[in-house]
Protein backbone atom coordinates (compact mmCIF):
# COMPACT_ATOMS: atom_id res chain seq x y z
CA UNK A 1 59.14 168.41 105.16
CA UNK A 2 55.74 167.72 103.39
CA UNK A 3 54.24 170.67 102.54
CA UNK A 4 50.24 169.14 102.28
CA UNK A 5 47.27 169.63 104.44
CA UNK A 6 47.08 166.30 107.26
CA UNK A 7 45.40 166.41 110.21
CA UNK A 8 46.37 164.78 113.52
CA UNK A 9 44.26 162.16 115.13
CA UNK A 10 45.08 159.50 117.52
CA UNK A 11 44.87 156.15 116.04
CA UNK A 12 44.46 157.55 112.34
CA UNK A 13 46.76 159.45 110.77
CA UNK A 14 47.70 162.03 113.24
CA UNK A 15 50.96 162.93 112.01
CA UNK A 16 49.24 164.86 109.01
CA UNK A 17 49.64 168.55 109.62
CA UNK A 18 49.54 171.42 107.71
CA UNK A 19 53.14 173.29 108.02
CA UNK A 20 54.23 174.54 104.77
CA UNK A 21 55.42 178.00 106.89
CA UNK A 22 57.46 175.55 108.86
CA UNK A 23 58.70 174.04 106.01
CA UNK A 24 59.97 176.73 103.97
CA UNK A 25 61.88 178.90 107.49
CA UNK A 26 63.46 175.02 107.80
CA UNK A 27 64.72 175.02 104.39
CA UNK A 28 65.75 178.00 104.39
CA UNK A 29 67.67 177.37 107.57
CA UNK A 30 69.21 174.23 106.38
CA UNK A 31 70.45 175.69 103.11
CA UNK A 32 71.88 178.63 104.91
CA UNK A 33 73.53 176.12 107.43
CA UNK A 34 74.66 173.38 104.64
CA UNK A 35 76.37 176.02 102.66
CA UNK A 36 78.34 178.01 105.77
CA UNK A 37 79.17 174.15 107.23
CA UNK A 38 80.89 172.92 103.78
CA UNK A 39 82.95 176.49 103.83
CA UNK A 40 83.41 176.10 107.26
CA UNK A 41 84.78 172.59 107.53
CA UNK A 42 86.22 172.53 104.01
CA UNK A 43 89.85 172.43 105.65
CA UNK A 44 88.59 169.50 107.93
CA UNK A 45 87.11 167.82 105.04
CA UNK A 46 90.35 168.10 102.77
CA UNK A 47 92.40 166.68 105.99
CA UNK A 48 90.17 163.75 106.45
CA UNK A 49 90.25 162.78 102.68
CA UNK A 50 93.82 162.58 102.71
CA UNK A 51 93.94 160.43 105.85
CA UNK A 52 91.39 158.21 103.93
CA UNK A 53 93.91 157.74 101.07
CA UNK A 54 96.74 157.33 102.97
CA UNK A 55 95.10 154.93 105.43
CA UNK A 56 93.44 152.26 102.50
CA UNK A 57 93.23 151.87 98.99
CA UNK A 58 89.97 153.12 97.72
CA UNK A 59 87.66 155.94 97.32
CA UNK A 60 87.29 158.82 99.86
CA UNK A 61 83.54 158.96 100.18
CA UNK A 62 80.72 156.11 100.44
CA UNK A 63 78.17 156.70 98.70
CA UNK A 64 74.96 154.67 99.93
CA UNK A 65 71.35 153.68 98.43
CA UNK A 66 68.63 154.96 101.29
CA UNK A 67 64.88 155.67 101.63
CA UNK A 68 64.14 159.03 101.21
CA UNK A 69 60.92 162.15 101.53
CA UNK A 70 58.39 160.31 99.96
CA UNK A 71 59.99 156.78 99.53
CA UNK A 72 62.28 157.90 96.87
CA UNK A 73 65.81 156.41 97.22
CA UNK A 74 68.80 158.72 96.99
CA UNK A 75 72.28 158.04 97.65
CA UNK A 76 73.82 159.09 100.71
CA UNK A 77 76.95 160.31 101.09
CA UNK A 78 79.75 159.86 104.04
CA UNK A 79 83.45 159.14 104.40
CA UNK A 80 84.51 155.48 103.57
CA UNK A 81 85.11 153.98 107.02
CA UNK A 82 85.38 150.01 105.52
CA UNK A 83 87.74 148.37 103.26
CA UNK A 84 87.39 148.85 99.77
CA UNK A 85 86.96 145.00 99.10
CA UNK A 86 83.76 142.52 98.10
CA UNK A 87 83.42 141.15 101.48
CA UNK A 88 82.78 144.85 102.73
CA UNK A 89 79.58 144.90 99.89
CA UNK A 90 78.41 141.54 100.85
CA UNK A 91 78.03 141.77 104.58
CA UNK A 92 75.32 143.01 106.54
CA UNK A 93 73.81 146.66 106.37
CA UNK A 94 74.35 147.55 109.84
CA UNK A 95 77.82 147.63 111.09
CA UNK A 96 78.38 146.73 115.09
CA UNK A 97 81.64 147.49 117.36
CA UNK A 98 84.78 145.22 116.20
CA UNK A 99 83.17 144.56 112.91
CA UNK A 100 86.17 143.50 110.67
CA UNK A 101 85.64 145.24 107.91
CA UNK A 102 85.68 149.25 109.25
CA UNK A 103 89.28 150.51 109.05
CA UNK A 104 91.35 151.90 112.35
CA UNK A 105 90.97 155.17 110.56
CA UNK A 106 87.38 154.47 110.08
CA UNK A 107 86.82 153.33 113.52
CA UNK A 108 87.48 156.86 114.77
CA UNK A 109 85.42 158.91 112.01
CA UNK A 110 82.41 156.44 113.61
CA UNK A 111 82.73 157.38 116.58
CA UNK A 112 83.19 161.12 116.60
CA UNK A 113 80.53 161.16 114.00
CA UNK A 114 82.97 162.81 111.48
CA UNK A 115 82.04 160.58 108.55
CA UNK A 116 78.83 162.12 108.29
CA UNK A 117 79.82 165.48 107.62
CA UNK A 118 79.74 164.97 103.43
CA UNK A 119 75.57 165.00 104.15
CA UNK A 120 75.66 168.22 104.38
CA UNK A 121 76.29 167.48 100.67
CA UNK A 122 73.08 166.00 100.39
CA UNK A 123 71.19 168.85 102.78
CA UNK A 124 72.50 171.36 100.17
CA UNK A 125 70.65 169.29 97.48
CA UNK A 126 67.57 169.29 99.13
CA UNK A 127 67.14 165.57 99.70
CA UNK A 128 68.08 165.24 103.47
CA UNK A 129 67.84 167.69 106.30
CA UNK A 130 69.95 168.87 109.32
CA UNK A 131 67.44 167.35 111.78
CA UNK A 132 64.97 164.92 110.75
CA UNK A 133 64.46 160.95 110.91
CA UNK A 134 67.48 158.83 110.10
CA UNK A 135 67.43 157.85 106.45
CA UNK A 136 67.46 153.86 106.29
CA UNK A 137 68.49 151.20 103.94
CA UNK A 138 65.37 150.73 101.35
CA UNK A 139 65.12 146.75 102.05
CA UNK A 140 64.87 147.47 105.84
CA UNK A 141 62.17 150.41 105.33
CA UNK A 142 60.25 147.96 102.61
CA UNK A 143 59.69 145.55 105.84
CA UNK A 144 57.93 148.31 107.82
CA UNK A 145 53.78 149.04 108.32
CA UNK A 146 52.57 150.83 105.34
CA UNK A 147 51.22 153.44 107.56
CA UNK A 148 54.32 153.92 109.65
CA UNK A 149 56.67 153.83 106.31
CA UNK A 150 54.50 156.67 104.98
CA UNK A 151 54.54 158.93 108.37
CA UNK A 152 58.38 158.56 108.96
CA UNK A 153 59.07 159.26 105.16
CA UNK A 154 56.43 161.95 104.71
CA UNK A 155 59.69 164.43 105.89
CA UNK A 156 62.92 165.11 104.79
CA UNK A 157 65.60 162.21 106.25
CA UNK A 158 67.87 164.16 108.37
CA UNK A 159 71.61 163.90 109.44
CA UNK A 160 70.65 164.01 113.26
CA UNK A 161 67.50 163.42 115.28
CA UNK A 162 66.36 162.36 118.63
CA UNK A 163 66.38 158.66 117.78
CA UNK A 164 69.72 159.03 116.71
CA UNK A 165 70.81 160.94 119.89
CA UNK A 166 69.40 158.20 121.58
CA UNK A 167 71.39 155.48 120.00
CA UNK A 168 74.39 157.57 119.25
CA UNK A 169 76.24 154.61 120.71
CA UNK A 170 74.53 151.65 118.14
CA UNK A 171 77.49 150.19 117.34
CA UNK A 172 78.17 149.31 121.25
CA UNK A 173 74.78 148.24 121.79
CA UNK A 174 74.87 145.87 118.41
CA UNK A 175 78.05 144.40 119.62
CA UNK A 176 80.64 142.47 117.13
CA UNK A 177 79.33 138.91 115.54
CA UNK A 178 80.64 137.29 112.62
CA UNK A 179 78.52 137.75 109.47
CA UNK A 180 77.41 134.50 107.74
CA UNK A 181 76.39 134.54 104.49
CA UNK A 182 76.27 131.81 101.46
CA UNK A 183 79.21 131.42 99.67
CA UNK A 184 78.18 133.69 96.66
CA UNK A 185 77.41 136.72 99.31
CA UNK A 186 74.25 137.09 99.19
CA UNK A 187 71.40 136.11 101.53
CA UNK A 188 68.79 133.88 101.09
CA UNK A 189 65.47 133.65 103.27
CA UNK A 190 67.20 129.56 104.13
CA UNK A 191 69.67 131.54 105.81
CA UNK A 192 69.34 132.98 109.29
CA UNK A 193 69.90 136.91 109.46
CA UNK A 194 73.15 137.35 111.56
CA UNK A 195 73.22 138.12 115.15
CA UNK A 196 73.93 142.08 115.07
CA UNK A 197 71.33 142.57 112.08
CA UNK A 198 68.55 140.17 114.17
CA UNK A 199 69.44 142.70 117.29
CA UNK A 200 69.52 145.70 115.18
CA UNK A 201 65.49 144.73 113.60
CA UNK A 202 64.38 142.97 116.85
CA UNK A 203 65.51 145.57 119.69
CA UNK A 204 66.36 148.86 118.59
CA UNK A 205 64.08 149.58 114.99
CA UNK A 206 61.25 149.94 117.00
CA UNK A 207 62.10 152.05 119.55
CA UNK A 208 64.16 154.01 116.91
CA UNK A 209 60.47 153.93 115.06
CA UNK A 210 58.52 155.22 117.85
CA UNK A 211 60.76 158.32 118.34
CA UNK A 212 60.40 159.03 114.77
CA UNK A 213 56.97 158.99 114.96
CA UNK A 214 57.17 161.29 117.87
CA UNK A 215 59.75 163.58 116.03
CA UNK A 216 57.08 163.60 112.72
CA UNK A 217 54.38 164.31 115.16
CA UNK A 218 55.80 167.51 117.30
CA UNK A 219 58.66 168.93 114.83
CA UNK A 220 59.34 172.17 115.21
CA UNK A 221 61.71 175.15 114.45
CA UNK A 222 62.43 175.03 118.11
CA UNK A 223 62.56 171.15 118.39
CA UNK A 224 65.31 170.98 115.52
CA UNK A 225 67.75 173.94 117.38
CA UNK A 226 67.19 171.53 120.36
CA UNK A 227 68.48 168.52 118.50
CA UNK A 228 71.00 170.16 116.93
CA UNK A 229 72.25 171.39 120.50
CA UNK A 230 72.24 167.98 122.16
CA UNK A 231 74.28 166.56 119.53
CA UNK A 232 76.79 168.77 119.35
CA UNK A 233 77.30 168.92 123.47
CA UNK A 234 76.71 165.09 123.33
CA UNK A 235 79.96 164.75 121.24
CA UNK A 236 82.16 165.91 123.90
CA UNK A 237 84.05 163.41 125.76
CA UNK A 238 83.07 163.83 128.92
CA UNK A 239 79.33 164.14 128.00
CA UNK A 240 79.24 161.51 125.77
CA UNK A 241 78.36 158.92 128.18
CA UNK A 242 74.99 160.49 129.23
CA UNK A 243 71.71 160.08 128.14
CA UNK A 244 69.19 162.75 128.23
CA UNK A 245 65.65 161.95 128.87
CA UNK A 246 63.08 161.38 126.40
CA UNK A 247 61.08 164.27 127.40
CA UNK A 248 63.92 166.41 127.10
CA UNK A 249 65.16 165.51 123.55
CA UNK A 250 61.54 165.72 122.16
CA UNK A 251 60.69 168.97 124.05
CA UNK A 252 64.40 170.44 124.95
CA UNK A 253 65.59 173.11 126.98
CA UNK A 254 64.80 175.95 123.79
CA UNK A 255 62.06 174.75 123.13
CA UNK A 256 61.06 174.67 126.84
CA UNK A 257 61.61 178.37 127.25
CA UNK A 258 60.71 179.68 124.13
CA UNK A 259 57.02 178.02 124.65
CA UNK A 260 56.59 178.58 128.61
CA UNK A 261 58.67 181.12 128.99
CA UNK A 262 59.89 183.78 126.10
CA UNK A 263 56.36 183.81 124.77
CA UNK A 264 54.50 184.44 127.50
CA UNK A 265 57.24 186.99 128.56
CA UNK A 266 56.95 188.85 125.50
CA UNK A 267 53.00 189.20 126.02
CA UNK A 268 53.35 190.04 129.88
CA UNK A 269 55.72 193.20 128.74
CA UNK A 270 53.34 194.27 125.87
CA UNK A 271 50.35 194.11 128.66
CA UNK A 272 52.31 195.56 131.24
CA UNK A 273 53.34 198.72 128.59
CA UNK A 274 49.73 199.06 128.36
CA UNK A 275 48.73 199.08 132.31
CA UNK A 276 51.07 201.32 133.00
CA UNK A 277 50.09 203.49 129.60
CA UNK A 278 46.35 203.76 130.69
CA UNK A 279 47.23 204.25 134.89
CA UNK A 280 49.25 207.07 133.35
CA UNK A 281 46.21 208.66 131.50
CA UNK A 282 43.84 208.16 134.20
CA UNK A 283 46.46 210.19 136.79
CA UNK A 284 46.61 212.73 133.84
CA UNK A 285 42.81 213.88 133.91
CA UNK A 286 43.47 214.61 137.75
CA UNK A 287 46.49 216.61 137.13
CA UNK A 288 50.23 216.80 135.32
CA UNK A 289 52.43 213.91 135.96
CA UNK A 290 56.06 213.92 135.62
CA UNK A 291 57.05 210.77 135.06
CA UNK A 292 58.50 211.08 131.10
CA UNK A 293 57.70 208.64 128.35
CA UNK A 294 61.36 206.39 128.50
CA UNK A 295 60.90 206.15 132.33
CA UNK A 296 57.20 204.83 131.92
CA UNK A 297 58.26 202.77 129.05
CA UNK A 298 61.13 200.97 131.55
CA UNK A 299 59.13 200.65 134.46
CA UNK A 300 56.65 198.16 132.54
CA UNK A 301 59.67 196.51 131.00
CA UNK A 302 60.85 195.95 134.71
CA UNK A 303 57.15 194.94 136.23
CA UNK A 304 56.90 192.50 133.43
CA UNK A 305 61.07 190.97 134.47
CA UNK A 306 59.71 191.16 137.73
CA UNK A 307 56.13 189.02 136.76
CA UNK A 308 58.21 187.07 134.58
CA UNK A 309 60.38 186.02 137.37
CA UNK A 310 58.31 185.38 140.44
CA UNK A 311 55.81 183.75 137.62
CA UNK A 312 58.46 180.88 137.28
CA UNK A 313 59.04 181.04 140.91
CA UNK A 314 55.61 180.29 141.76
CA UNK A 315 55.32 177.45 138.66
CA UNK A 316 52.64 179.96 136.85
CA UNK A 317 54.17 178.99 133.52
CA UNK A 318 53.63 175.24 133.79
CA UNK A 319 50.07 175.48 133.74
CA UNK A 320 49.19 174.81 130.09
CA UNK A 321 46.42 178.03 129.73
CA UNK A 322 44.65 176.79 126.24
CA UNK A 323 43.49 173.67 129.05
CA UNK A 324 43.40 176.04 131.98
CA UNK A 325 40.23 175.27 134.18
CA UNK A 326 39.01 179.17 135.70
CA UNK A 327 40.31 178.19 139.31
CA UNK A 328 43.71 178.21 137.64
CA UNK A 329 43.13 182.12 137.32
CA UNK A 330 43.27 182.23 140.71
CA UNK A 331 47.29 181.84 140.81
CA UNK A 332 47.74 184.84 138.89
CA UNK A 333 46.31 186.91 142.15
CA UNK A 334 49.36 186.50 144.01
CA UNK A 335 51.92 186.65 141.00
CA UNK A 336 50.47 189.80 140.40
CA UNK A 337 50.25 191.07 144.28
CA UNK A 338 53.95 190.05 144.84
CA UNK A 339 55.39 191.46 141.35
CA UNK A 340 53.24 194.78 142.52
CA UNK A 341 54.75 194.94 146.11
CA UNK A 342 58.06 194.44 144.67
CA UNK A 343 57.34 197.10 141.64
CA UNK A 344 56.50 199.64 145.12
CA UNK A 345 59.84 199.17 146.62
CA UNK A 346 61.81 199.17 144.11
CA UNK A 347 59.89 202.58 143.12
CA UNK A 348 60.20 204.29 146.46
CA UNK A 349 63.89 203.23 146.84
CA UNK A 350 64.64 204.70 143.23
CA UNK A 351 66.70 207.89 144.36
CA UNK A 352 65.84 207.80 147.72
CA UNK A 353 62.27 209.42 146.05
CA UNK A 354 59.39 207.56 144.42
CA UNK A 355 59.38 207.92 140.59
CA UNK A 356 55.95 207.04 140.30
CA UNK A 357 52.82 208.17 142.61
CA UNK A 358 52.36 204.61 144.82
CA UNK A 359 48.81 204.62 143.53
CA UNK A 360 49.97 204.59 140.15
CA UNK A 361 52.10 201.82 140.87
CA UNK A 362 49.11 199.90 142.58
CA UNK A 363 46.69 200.45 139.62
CA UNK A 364 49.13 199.71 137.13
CA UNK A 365 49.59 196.16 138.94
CA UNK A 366 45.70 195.85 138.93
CA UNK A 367 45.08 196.36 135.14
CA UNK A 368 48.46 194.19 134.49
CA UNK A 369 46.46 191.12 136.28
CA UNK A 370 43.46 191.96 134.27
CA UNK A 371 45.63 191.52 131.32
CA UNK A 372 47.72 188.85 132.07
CA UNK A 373 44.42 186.88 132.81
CA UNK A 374 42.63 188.22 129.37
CA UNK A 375 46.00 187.38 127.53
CA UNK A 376 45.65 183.88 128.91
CA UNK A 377 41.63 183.06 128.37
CA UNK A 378 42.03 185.38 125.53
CA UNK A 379 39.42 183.50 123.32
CA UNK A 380 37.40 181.66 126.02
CA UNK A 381 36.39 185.23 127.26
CA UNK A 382 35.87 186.75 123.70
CA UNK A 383 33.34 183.24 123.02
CA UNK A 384 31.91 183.62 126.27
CA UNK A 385 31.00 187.79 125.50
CA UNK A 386 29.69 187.04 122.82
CA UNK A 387 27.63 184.00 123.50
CA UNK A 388 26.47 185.66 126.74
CA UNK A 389 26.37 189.76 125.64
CA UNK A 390 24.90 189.39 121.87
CA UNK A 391 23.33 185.84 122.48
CA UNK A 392 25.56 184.50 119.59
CA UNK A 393 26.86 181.03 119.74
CA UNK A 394 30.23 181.31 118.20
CA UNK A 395 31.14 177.85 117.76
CA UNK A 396 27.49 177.48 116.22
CA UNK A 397 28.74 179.03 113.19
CA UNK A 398 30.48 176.41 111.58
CA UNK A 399 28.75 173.55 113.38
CA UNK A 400 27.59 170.76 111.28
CA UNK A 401 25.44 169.59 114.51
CA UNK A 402 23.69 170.83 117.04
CA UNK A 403 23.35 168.89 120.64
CA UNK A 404 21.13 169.12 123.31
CA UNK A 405 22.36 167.14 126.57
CA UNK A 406 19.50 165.61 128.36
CA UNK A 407 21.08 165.87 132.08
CA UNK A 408 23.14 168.47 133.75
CA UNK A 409 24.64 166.41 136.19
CA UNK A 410 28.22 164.60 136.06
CA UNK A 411 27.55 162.59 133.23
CA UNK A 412 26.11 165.64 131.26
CA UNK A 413 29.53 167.77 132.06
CA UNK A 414 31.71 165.73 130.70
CA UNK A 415 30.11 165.11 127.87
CA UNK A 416 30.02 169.12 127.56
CA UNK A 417 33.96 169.22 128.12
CA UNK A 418 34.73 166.30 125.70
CA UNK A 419 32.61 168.27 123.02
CA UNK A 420 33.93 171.66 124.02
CA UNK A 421 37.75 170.74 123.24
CA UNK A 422 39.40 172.47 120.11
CA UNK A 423 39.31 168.88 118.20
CA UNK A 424 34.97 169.01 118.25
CA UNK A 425 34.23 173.02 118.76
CA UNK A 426 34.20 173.69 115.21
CA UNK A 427 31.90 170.79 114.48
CA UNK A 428 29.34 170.87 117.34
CA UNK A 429 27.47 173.62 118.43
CA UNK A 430 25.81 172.88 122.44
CA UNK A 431 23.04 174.39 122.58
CA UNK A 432 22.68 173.62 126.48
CA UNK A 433 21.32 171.46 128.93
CA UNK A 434 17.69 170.22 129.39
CA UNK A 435 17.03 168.95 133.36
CA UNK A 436 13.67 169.07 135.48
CA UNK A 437 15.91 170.24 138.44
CA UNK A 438 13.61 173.10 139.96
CA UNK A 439 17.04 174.93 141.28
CA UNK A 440 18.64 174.35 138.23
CA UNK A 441 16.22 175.87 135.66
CA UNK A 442 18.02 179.44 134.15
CA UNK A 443 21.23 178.38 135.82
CA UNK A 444 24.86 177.87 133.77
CA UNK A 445 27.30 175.08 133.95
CA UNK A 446 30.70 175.35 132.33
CA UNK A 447 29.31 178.09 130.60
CA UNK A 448 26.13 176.44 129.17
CA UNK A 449 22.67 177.05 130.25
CA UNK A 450 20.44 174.98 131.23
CA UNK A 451 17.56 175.66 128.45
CA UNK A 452 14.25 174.50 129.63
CA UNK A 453 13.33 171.19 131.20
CA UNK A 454 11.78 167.71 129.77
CA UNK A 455 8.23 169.31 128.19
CA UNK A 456 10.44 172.25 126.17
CA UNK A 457 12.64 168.99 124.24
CA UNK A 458 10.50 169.00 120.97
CA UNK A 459 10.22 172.83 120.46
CA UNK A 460 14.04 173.06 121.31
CA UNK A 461 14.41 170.67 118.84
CA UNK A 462 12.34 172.36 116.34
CA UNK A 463 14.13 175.41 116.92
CA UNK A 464 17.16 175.18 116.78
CA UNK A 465 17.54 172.64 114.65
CA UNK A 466 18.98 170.19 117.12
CA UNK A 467 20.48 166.78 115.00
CA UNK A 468 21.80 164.81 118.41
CA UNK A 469 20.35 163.90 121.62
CA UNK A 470 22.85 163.21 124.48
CA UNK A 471 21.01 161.46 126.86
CA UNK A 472 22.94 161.61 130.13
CA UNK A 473 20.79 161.68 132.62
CA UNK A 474 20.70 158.59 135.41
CA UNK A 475 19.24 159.67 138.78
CA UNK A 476 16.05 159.25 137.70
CA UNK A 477 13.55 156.15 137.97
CA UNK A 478 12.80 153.85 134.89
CA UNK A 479 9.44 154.79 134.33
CA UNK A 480 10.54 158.94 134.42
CA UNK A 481 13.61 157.45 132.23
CA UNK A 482 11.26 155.83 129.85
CA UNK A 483 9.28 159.37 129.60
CA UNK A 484 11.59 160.92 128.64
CA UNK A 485 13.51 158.68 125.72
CA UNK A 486 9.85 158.53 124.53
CA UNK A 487 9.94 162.69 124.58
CA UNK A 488 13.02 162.14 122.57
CA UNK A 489 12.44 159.82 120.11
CA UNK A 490 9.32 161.49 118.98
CA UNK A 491 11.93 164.33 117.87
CA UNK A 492 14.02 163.60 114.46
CA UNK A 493 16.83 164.04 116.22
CA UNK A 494 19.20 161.01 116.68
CA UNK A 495 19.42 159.62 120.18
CA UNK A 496 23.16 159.15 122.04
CA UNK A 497 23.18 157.14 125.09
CA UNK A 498 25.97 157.65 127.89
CA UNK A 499 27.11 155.70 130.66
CA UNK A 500 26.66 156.71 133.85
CA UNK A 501 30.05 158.27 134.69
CA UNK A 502 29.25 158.46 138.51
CA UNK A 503 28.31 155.30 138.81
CA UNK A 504 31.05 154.09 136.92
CA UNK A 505 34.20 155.91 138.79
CA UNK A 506 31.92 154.82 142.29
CA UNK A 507 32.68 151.47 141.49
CA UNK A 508 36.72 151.65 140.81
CA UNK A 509 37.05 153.68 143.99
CA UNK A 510 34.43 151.23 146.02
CA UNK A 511 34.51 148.07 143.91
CA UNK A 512 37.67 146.48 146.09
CA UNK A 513 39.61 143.05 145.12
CA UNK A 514 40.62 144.96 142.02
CA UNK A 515 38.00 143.29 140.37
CA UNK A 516 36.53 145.30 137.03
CA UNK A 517 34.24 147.65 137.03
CA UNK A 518 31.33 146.84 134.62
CA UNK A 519 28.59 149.47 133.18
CA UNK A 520 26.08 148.42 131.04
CA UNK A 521 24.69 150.98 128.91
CA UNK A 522 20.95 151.16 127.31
């Protein structure tokens, strides 16, 4: 995989991420993997090369001119499946079902996928990978997008991917039609491309493409163990038929637990060690307590099991925290209640005696919420401290711009939420809200106050160096309106009108007769 700095943006080149620690734990896995496989399946290999010479005349392996990391071409190796003979060179490079010129032995090595096991050949070299985007024939990557050529080949090719999952079966879907080519074998733009190859460009490269893209765009460590799992299950016979989702070969069932699951889990118990650590300290300075390090130690191993568990039950760990809105806190209240009730029982029935004083118990499930919440608004709450305790503006630090938002109604939200997210944070500082609301002077929205009203614009300006004006403000007549862009543009600042969000959604839920919604803005 590339090791450079990219960035990811939609519509740009989003597939540009730095993950040189990603690439060097997925070399190091495929070179431990490519070595054990060729001593693994040496005897396998040695079997099938005889079968290859005893079944046609000609070498055992193919060896193959494809597209590469970084466009350069390597050659590929796999078991001949075709007939050592010209007209096998001079057909098409795509083979469907029935084509004439793959061998009976051949035929069967396709379909089990056993001819590609010599790439692990080329995985021990370093120019392929276990999982990554099939490596393609040079002429048929020269006729893609620049930009899309340079995402797909920016990693490693790989012998398996999602793509390839997905058309494990391309031969089928391709189906068997005579290849026509000039009499000297080779094509000419006069001649029309034959049926499987005009399917093969037409119907499946671009979907083939576009899960790629999506592979280049969310690899992971976790992703590639996925991939390597469905392909190995899908090569059974009586699972090769099915199909699994998209969302489940680009986020699989590992990769599912490890990030909603194993993670969180892991956190939970290291909070719950702690609840439990400081309810035991706090029943100390009362009196002794006999409850024995191990015994405390494995009854916050079981409250976090039991968290863990009626956590999934309850769909806690769907809820994507780093987006979490605060009322999605609120679900953590009963997880914790229930995991604390069942914590009590399970204490009292221990030995027919509790092992832990009840209130214990209860406080320990109190300061496990209060972590479990912390651990999941972990550096919303540490911003928020310090922006509200020390006055400091955290995201100010680094900000290139500051903004004032003229308006703290709906329009002036959203525009705070859209310039909030991670993508913006570290390039705008808000420095609040500005609104001649009476009732909303000194008051906070999504954790930005409202700093003064139309008369304080300038000196906010002045002082803290404000460079952008979001002017978001609607229920107001034109003459106030004008007053107030005047205001404004006396400032240096620069001026950023915004629609009138309200207004706008009003219309697509009022409008009727589906007709479109139009907003002019000023």
């Amino acid at each position: 995989m590339p090791s450079q700095t990219t960035e990811h943006a939609a519509g740009g080149e989003g597939w540009r991420v730095d993950r040189r620690g990603l690439d060097l734990l997925k070399r190091a896995f495929d070179l431990s993997a490519a070595v054990v496989g060729l001593l693994l399946f040496s005897p396998l290999l040695g079997v099938i090369a005889v079968l290859i010479k005893r079944d046609s005349p000609g070498p055992v392996f193919y060896r193959g001119r494809r597209a590469g990391r970084g466009g350069r071409e390597f050659d590929i190796f796999k078991f001949r499946t075709m007939y050592e003979t010209a007209e096998s060179y001079a057909g098409a490079p795509i083979t469907a079902q029935g084509d004439s010129r793959v061998t009976p032995l051949g035929r069967i090595l396709r379909y089990t996928k056993l001819n590609e096991l010599p790439q692990l050949w080329n995985v021990l070299k370093g120019e392929m990978s276990l999982v990554g985007p099939r490596p393609e024939d040079p002429q048929i990557a020269a006729g893609w997008q620049p930009e899309l050529r340079a995402e797909i080949l920016s990693v490693r090719p790989g012998i398996t991917s999602p793509a390839s999952i997905q058309y494990r079966r391309e031969e089928q879907l391709l189906a068997a039609a005579p290849v026509d080519l000039p009499a000297d074998g080779r094509e000419s733009s006069a001649v029309k491309p034959p049926p499987p190859l005009k399917t093969y460009l037409e119907n499946i490269v671009p979907d083939k493409l576009r899960l790629d893209q999506l592979y280049v765009r969310h690899r992971s460590f976790w992703l590639d163990i996925d991939t390597l799992m469905w392909t190995s299950v899908l090569l059974l016979p009586r699972l090769g038929s099915t199909t699994p989702r998209e969302g489940w070969l680009l986020l699989g069932p590992l990769s599912r637990f490890m990030r909603r699951y194993l993670n969180w889990f892991i956190i939970d118990t290291l909070v719950s060690f702690v609840a439990v650590a400081a309810a035991g300290i706090f029943y100390r300075t009362f009196g002794p307590l006999h409850v024995g390090e191990l015994h405390a130690a494995l009854v916050a191993l079981a409250f976090a099991l039991i968290f863990g568990l009626t956590a999934s039950l309850l769909g806690i760990h769907r809820i994507h925290w780093s987006k979490a809105s605060p009322e999605d806190a609120f679900i953590l209240i009963p997880v914790a209640m229930t995991a604390t009730l069942i914590a009590l029982a399970a204490n009292r029935s221990w030995s027919g005696n509790p092992t832990m004083p009840p209130g214990m118990v209860m406080l320990s499930g109190f300061l496990a919420m209060l972590g479990f919440t912390a651990a999941r608004y972990r550096w919303r709450l540490v911003r928020s401290f310090a922006r509200r305790l020390f006055k400091i503006d955290v995201s100010a630090i680094n900000a290139r711009e500051r903004v004032l938002i003229i308006g703290a109604g709906e329009a002036g939200q959203f525009v705070a939420y859209l310039l909030n997210q991670r993508r913006t944070e570290n390039a705008l500082a808000i420095i609040g809200f500005v609104d001649d609301d009476l009732y909303m002077q000194g008051s906070s929205w999504r954790g930005l106050n409202v700093v003064g009203s139309r008369q304080d614009i300038a000196q906010l300006v002045e002082k803290h160096d404000v460079g952008v004006i979001v002017f978001a403000i609607h229920n107001i007549d034109p003459q106030e309106r004008e007053e107030i862009l005047e205001i404004c543009a006396a400032t240096p600042a620069r001026i950023v009108h915004v629609p009138d969000i309200g207004a706008m959604l009003g219309e697509i839920v009022h409008g009727g007769g589906g007709e479109e919604a139009v907003v002019s803005e000023q």
